[in-house]
C-alpha atoms as a PDB file:
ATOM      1  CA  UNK A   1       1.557  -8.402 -26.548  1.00  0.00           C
ATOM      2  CA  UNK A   2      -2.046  -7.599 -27.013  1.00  0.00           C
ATOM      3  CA  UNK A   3      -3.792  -4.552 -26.111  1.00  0.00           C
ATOM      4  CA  UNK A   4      -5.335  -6.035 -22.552  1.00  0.00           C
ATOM      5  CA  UNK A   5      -1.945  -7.283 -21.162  1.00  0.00           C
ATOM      6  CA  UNK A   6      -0.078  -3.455 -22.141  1.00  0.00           C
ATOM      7  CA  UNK A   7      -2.863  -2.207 -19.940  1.00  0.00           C
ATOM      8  CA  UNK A   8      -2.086  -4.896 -17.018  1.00  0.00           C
ATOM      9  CA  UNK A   9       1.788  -4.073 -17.217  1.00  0.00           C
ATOM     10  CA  UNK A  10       1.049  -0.279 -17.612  1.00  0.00           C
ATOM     11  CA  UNK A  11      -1.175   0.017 -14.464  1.00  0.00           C
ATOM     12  CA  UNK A  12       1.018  -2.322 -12.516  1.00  0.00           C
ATOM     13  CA  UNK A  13       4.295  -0.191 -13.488  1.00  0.00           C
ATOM     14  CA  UNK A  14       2.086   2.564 -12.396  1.00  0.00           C
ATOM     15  CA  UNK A  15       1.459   1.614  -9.047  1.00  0.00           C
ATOM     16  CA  UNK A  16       5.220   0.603  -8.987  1.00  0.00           C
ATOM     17  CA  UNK A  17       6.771   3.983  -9.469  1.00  0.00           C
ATOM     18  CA  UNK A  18       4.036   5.436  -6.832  1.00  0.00           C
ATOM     19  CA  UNK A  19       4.858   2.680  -4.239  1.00  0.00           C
ATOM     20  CA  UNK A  20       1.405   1.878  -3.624  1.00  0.00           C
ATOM     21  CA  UNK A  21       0.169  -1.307  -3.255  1.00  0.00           C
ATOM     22  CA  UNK A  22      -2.771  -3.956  -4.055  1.00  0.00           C
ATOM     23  CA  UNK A  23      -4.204  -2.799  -0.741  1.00  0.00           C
ATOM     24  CA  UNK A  24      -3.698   0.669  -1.402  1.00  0.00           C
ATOM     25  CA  UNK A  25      -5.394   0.706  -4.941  1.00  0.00           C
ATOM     26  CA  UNK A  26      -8.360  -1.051  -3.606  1.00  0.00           C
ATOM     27  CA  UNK A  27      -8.985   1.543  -0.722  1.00  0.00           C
ATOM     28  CA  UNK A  28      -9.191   4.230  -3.346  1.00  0.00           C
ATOM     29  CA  UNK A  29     -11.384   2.286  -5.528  1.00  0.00           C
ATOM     30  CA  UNK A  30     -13.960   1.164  -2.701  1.00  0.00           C
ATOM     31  CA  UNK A  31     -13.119  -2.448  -3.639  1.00  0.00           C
ATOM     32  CA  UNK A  32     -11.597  -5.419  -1.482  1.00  0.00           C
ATOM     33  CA  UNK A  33      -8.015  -6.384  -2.179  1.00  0.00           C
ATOM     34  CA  UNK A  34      -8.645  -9.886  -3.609  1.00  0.00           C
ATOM     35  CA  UNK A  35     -10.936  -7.947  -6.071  1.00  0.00           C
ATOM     36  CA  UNK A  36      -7.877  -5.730  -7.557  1.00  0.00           C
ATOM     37  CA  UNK A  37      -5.512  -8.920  -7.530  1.00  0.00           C
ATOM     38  CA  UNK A  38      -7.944 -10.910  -9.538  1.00  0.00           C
ATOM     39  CA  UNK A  39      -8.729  -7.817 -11.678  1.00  0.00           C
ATOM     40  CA  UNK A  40      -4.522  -7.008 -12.878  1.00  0.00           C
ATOM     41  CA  UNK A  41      -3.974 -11.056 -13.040  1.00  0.00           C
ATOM     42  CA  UNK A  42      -7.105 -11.953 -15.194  1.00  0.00           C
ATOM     43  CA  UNK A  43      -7.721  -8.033 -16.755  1.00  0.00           C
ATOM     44  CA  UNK A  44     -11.305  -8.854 -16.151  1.00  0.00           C
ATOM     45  CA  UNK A  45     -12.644  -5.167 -15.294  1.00  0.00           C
ATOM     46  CA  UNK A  46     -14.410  -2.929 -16.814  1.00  0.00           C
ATOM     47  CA  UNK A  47     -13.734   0.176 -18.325  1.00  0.00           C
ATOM     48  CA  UNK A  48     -15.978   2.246 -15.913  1.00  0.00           C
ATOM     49  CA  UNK A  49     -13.227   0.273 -13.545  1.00  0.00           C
ATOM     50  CA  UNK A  50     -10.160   1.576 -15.990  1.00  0.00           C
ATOM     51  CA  UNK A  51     -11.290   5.119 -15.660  1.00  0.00           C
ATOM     52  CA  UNK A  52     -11.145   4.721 -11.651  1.00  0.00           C
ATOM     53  CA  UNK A  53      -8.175   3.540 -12.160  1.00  0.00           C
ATOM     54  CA  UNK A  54      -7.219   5.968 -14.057  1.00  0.00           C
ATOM     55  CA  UNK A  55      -8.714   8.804 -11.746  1.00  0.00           C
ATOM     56  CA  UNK A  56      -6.442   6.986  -9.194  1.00  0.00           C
ATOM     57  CA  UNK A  57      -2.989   7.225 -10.968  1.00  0.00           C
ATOM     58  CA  UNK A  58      -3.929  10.672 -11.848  1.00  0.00           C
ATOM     59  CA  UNK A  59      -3.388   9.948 -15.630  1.00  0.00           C
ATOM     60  CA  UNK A  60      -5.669   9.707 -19.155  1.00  0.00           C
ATOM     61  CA  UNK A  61      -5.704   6.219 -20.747  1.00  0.00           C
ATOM     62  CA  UNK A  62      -3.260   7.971 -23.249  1.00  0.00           C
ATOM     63  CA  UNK A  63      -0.654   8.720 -20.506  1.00  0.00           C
ATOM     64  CA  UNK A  64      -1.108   5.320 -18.629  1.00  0.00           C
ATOM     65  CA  UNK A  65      -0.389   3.143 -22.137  1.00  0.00           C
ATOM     66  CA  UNK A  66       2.893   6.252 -23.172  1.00  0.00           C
ATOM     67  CA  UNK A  67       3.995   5.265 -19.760  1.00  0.00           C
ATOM     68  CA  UNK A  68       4.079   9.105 -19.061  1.00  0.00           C
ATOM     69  CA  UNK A  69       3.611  10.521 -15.513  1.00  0.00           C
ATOM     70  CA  UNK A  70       5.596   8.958 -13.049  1.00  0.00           C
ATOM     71  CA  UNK A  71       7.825  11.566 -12.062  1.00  0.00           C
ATOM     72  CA  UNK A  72      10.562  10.565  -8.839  1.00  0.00           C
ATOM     73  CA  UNK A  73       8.297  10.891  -6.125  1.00  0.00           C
ATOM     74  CA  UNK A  74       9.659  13.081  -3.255  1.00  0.00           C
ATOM     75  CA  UNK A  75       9.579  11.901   0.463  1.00  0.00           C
ATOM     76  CA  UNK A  76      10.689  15.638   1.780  1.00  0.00           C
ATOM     77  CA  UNK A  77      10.023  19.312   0.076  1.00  0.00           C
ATOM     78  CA  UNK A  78      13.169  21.629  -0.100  1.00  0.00           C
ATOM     79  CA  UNK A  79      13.685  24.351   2.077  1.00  0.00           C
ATOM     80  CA  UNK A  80      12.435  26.762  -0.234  1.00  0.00           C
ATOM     81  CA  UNK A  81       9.250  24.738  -0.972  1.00  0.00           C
ATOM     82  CA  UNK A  82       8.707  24.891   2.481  1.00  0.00           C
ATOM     83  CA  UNK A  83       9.219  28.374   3.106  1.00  0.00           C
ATOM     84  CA  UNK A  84       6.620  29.153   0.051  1.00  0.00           C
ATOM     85  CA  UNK A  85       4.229  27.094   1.860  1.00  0.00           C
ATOM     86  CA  UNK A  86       4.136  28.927   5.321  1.00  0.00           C
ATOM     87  CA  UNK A  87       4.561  32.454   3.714  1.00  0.00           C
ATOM     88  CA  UNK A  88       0.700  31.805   2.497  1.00  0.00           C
ATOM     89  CA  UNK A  89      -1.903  30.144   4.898  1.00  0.00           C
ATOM     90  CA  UNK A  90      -4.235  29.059   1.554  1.00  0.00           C
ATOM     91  CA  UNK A  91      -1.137  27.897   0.189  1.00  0.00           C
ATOM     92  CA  UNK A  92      -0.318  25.671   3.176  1.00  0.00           C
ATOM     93  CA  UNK A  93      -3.692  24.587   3.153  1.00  0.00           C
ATOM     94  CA  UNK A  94      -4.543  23.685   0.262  1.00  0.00           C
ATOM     95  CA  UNK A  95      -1.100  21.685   0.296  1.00  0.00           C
ATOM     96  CA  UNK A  96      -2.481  19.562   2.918  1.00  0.00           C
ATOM     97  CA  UNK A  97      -5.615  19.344   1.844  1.00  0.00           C
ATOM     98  CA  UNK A  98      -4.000  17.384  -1.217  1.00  0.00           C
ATOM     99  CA  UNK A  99      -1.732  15.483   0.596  1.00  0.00           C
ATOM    100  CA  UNK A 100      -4.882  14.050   2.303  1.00  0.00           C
ATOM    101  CA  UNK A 101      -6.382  12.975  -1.190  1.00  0.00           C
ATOM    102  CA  UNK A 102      -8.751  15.929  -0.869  1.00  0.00           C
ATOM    103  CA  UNK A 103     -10.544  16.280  -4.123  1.00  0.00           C
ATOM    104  CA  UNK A 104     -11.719  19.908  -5.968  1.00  0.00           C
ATOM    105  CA  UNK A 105     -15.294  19.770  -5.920  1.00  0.00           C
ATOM    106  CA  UNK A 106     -14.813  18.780  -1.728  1.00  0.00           C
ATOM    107  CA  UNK A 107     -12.504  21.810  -0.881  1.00  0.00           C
ATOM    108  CA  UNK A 108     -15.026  24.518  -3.154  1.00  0.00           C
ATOM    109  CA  UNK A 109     -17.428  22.802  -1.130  1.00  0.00           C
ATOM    110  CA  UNK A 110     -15.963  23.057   2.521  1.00  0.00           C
ATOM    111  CA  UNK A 111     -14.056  26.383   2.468  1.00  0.00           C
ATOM    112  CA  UNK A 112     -14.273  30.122   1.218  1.00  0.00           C
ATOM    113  CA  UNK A 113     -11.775  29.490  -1.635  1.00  0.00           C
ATOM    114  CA  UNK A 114     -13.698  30.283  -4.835  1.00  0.00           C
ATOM    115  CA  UNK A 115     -13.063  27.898  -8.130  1.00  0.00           C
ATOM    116  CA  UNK A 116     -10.609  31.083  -9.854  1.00  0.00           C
ATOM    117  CA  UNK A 117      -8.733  31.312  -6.709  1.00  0.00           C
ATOM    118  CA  UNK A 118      -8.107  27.452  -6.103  1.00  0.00           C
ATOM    119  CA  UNK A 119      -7.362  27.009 -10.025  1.00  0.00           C
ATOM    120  CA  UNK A 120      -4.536  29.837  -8.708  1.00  0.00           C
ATOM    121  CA  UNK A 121      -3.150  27.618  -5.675  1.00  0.00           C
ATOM    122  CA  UNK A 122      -3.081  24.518  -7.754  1.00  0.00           C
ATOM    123  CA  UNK A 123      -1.131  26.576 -10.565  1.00  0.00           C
ATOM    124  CA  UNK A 124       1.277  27.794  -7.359  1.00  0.00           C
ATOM    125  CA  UNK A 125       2.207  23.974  -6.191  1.00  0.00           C
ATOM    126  CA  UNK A 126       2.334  22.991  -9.426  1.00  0.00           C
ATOM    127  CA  UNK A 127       4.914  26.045 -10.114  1.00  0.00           C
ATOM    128  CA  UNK A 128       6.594  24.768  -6.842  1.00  0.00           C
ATOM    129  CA  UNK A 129       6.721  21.281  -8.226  1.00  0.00           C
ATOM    130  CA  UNK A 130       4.894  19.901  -5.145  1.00  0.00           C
ATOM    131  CA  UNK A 131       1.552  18.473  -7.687  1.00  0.00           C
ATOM    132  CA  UNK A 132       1.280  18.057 -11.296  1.00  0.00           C
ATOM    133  CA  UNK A 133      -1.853  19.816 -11.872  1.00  0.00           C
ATOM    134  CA  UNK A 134      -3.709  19.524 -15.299  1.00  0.00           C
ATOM    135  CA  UNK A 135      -6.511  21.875 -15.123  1.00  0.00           C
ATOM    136  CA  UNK A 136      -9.876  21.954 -14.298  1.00  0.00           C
ATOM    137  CA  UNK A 137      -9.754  19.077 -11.707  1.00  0.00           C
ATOM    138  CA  UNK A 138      -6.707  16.850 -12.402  1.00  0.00           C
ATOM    139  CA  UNK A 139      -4.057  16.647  -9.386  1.00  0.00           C
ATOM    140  CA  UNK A 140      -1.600  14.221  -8.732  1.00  0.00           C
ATOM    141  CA  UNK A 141       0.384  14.520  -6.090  1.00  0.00           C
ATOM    142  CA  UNK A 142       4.703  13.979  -6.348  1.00  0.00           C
ATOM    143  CA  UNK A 143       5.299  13.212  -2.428  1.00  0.00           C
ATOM    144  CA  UNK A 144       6.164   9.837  -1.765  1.00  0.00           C
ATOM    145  CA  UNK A 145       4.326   7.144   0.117  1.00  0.00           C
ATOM    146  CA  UNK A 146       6.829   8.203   3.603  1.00  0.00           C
ATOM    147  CA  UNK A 147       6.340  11.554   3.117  1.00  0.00           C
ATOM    148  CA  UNK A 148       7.412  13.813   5.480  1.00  0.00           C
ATOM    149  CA  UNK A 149       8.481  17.263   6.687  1.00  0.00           C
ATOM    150  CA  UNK A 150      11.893  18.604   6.944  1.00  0.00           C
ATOM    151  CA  UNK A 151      13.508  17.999  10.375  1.00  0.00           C
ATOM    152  CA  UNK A 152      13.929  21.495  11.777  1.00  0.00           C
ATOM    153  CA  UNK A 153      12.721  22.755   8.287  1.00  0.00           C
ATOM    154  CA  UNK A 154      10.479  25.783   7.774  1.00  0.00           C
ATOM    155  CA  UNK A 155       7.462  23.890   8.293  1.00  0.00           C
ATOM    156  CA  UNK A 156       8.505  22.359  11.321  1.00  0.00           C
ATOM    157  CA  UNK A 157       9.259  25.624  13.114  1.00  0.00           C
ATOM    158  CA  UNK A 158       5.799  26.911  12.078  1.00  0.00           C
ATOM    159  CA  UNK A 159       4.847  23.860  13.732  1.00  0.00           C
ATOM    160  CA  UNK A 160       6.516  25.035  16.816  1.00  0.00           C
ATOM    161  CA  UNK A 161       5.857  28.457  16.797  1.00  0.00           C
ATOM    162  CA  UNK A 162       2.281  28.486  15.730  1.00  0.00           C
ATOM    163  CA  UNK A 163       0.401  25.154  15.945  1.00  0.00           C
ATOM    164  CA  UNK A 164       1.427  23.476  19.165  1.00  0.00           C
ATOM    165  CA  UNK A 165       1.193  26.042  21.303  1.00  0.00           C
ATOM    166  CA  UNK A 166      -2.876  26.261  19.597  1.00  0.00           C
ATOM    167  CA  UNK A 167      -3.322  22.538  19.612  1.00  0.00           C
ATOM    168  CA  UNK A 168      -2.234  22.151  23.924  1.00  0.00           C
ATOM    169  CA  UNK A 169      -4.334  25.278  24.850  1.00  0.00           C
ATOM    170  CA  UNK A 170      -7.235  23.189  24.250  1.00  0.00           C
ATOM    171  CA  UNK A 171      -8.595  20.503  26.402  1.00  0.00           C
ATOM    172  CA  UNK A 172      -8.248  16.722  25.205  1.00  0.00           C
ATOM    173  CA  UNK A 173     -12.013  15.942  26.641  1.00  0.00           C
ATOM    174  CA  UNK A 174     -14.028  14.268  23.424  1.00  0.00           C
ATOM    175  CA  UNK A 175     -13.752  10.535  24.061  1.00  0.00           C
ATOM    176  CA  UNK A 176     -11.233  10.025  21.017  1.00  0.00           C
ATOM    177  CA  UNK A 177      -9.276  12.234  22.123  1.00  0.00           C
ATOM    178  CA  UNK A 178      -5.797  10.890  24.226  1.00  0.00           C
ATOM    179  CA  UNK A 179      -3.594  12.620  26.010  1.00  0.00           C
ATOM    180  CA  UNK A 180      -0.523  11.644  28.405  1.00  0.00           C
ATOM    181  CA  UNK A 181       2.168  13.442  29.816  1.00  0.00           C
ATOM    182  CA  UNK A 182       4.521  11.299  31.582  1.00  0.00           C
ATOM    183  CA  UNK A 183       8.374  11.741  33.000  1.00  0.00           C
ATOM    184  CA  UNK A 184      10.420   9.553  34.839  1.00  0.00           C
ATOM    185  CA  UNK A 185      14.006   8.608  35.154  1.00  0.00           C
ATOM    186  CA  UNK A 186      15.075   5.878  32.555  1.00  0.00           C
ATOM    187  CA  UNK A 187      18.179   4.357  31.073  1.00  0.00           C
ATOM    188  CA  UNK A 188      19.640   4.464  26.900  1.00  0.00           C
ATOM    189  CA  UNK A 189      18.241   1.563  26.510  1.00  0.00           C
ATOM    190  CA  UNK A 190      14.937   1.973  27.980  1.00  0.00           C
ATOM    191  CA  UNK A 191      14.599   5.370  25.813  1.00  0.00           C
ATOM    192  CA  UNK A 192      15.545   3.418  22.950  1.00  0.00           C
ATOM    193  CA  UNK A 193      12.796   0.914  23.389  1.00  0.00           C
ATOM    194  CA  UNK A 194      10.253   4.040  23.774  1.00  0.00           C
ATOM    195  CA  UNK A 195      11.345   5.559  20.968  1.00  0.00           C
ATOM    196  CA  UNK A 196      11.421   2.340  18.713  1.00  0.00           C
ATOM    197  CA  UNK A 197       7.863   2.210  19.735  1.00  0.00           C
ATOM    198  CA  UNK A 198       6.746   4.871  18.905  1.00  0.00           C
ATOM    199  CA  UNK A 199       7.922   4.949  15.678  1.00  0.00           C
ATOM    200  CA  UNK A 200       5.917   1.440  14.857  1.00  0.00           C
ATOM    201  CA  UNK A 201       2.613   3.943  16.005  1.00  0.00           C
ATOM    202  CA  UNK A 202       3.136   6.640  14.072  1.00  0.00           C
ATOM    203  CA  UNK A 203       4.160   4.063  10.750  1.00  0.00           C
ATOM    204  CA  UNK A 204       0.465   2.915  11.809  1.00  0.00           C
ATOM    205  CA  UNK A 205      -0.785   6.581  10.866  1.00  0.00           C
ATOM    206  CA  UNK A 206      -0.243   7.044   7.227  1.00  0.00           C
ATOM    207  CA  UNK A 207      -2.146   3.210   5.999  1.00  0.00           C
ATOM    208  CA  UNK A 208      -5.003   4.473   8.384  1.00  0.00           C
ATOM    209  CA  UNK A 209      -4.902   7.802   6.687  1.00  0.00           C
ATOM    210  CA  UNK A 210      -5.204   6.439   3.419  1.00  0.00           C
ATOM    211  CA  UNK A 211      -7.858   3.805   3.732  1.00  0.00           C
ATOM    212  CA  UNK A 212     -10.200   6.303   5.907  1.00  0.00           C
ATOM    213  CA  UNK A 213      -9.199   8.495   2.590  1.00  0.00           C
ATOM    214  CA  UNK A 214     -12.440   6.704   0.404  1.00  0.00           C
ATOM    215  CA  UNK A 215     -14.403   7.244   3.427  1.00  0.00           C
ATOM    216  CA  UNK A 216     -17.351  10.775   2.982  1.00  0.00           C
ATOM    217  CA  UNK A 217     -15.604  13.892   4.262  1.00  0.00           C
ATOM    218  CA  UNK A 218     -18.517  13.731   6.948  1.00  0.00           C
ATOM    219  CA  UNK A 219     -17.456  10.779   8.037  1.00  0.00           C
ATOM    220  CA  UNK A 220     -14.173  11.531   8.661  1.00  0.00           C
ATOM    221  CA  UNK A 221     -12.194  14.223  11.142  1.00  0.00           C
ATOM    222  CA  UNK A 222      -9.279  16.632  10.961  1.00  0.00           C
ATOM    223  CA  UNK A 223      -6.861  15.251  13.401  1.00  0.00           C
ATOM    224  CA  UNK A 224      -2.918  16.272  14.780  1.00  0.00           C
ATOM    225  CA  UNK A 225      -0.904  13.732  16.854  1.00  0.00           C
ATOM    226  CA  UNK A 226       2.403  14.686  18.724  1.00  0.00           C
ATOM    227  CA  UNK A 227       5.091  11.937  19.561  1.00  0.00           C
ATOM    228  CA  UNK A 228       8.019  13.190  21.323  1.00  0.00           C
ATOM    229  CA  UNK A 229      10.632  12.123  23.905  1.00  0.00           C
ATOM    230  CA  UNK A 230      13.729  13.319  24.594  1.00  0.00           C
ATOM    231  CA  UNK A 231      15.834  13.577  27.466  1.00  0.00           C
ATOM    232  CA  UNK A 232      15.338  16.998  29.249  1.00  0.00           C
ATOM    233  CA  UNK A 233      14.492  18.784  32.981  1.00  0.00           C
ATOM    234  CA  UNK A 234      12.372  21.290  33.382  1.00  0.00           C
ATOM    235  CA  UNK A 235      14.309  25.113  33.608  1.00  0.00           C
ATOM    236  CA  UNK A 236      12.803  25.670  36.856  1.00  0.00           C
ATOM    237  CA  UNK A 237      13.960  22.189  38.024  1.00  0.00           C
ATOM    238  CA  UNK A 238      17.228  22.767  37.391  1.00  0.00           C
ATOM    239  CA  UNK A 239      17.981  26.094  38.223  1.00  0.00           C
ATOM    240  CA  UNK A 240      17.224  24.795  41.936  1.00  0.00           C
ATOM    241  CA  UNK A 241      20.038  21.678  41.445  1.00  0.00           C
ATOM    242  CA  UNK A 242      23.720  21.987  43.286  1.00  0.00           C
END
């Protein structure tokens, strides 16, 4: 096989064991999507294109042609992991800041976390198997595509205890913001059509995330979402029924 079709197959096995797509590639590259496909059919690119690639995947040319660094990706930490996380607030965010393709340079730049003390985070997750980190500036993250938190995890009741009731004490006024409270009386079957539907919104959130991801840091804003419905009265409410 010669030395342009390894690279082909090694990219594309790449992507593969990450679970991103043509689409996805493309975003972080600042390219269209018929532009990647006609780059890994025909192996037309560059190599100032290889290194993006490269950059991408989170690997050196050497890595990408051993076929080293795809690790099992995970879609949930442990509880443990989780329980590092929270214990630390830098920790925690510099965990998300990485999960949202946040790059080195753009956290030094945007918070009061000096270069020794982020090199010391990075070291942390990568401890806590939650990057790969290969100093100075080369993270790849190990969460999968679906990533999420644990359901009723330690993460999850920080969520609870400390971020909601932050996030409702302030008022939903800017003109992108939405908010809507609603109750009513409805059947199984109606709450299984809500819930269905919400779950096709917040699938929506995670494609959007990661296109707007190539997108300037100024052009882009911090943002939380809550989806929730369950069936439940309100205490007053019911200490007043028969």
């Amino acid at each position: 096989m010669s030395a342009s079709k390894l690279i082909l197959e090694a990219v594309r096995t790449q992507l593969r064991a990450r679970g991103m797509t043509y689409r996805d590639l493309a975003a972080r590259l600042g390219v269209s999507e018929p532009t990647v496909k006609r780059d890994l059919s025909r192996g037309t690119f560059s190599l100032a294109r290889l290194d993006q690639i490269c950059e991408v995947l989170g690997l050196g040319l050497d890595e990408l042609l051993r076929g080293d660094g795809a690790p099992q990706l995970m879609t949930e930490l442990s509880a443990s992991q989780e329980q590092a996380l929270i214990a630390d607030a830098r920790l925690l965010l510099t965990t998300y800041l990485i999960l949202n393709d946040w790059k080195f340079p753009q956290i030094l730049a945007a918070f009061r976390i000096d270069e020794n003390e982020l090199v010391s985070l990075l070291l942390r997750l990568d401890a806590l198997k939650i990057i790969d980190y290969r100093p100075p500036h080369r993270i790849r993250k190990l969460t999968a595509r679906n990533f999420t938190w644990r359901c009723n995890g330690p993460v999850h009741g920080f969520f609870l205890e400390r971020i909601l009731p932050e996030f409702f004490a302030a008022p939903f006024a800017e003109p992108e913001d939405g908010f809507h409270f609603l109750a009513g009386m409805l059947s199984d079957g109606s709450m299984r059509y809500i819930a269905a539907e919400m779950e096709k919104l917040a699938r929506e959130f995670a494609p959007l995330a990661r296109h707007d991801s190539q997108l300037p840091l100024a052009a882009r804003n911090g943002c939380s979402a809550v989806l929730a419905l369950r069936k439940w009265e309100y205490s007053e409410f019911t200490r007043i029924r028969r």
